[in-house]
Protein backbone atom coordinates (compact mmCIF):
# COMPACT_ATOMS: atom_id res chain seq x y z
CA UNK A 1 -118.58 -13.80 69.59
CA UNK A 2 -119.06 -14.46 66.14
CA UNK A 3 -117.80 -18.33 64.71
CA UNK A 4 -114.77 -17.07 62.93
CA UNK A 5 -113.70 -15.03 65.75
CA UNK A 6 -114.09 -18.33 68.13
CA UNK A 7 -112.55 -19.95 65.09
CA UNK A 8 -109.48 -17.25 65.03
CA UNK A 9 -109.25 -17.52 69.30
CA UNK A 10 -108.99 -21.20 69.02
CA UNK A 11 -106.36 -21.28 66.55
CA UNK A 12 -104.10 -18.54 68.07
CA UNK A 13 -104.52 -20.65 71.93
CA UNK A 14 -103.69 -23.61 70.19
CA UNK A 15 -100.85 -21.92 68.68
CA UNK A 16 -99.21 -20.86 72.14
CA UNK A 17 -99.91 -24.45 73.72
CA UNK A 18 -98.00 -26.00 70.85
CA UNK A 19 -95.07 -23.53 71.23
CA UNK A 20 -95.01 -24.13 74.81
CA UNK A 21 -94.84 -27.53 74.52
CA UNK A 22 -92.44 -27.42 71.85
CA UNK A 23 -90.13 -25.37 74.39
CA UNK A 24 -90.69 -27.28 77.59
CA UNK A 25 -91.12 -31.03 76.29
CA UNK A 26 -93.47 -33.13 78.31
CA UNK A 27 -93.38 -34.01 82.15
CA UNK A 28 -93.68 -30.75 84.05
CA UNK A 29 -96.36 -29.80 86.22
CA UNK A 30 -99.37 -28.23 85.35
CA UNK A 31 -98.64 -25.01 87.34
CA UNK A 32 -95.19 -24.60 85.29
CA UNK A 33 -97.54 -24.89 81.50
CA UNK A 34 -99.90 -23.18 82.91
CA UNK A 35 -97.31 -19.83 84.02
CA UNK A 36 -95.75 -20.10 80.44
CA UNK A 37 -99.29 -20.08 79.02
CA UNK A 38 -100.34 -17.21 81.31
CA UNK A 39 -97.44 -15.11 79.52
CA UNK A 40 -97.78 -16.47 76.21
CA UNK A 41 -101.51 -15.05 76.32
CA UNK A 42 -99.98 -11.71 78.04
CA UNK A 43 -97.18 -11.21 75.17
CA UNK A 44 -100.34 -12.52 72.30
CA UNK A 45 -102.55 -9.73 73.43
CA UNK A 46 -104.90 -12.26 74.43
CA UNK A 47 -107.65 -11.31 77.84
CA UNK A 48 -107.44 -14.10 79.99
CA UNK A 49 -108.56 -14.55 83.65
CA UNK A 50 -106.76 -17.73 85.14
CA UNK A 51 -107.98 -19.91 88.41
CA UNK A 52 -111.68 -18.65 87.72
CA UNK A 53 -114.60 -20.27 90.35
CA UNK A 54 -116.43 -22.88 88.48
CA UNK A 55 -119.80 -23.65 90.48
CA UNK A 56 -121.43 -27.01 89.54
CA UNK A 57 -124.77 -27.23 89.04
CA UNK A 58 -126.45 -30.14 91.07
CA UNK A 59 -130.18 -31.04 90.70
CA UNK A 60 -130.65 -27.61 89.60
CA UNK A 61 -129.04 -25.77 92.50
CA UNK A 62 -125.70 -23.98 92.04
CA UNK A 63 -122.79 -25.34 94.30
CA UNK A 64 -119.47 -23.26 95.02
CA UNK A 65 -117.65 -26.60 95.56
CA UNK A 66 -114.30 -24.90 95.19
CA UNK A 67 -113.21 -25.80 91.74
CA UNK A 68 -111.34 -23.63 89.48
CA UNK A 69 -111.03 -23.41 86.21
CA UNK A 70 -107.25 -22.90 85.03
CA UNK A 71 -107.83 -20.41 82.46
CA UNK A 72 -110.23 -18.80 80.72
CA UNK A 73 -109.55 -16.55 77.25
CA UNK A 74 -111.61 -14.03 76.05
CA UNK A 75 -114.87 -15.41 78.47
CA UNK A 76 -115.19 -17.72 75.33
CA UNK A 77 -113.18 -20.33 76.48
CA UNK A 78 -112.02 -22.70 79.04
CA UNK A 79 -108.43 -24.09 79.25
CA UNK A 80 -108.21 -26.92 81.79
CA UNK A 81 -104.19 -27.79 81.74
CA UNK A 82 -103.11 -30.99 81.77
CA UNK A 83 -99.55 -32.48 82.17
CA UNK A 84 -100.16 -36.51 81.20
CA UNK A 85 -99.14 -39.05 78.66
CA UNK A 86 -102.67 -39.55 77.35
CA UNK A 87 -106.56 -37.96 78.41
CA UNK A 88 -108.29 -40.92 80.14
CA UNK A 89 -111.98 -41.61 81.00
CA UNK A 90 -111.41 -40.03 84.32
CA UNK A 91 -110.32 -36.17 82.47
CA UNK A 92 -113.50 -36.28 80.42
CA UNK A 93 -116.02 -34.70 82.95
CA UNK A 94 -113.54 -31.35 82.61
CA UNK A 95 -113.69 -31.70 78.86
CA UNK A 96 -117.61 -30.97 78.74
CA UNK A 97 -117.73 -27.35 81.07
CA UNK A 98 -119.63 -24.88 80.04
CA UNK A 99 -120.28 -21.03 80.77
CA UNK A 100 -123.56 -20.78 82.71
């Protein structure tokens, strides 16, 4: 994927999250914004694959330890939704996944 087209993908995801939220408002659950963004994507023409296995890596072995990611788009990106009033210390280990 070239930069602009990461560039492009970011701005059009960020796009649908703000319209979503703009629709909904705060203080649903995460399965409800992540639904809307599921057909957002769909109606966008956007590939996504949502509730993707996520192994973690642990002293250089790879773990299935269950964990999903919520979305991904394009297999460029990972969207990890989140339905609180501000990211905290605790959210930031999500914030730093990676594609193997």
């Amino acid at each position: 994927m070239s930069l602009a087209h990461g560039s492009a993908l970011s701005e059009r995801v960020i796009g649908v999250a703000i319209e979503i939220h703009r629709q909904l408002g705060p203080g649903l659950l995460e399965s409800a914004y992540e639904e809307c963004m599921c057909f957002e994507l769909k109606q966008a023409g956007i590939q996504f694959a949502r509730q993707v296995s996520f192994p973690v890596i642990y002293k250089g072995f790879r773990l299935n330890c269950a964990y999903r990611i919520d979305i991904t788009v394009e297999e460029d990106a990972l969207l990890e939704i989140k339905s609180v009033e501000r990211i905290l210390p605790i959210h930031e280990p999500k914030l730093s996944l990676t594609f193997a």
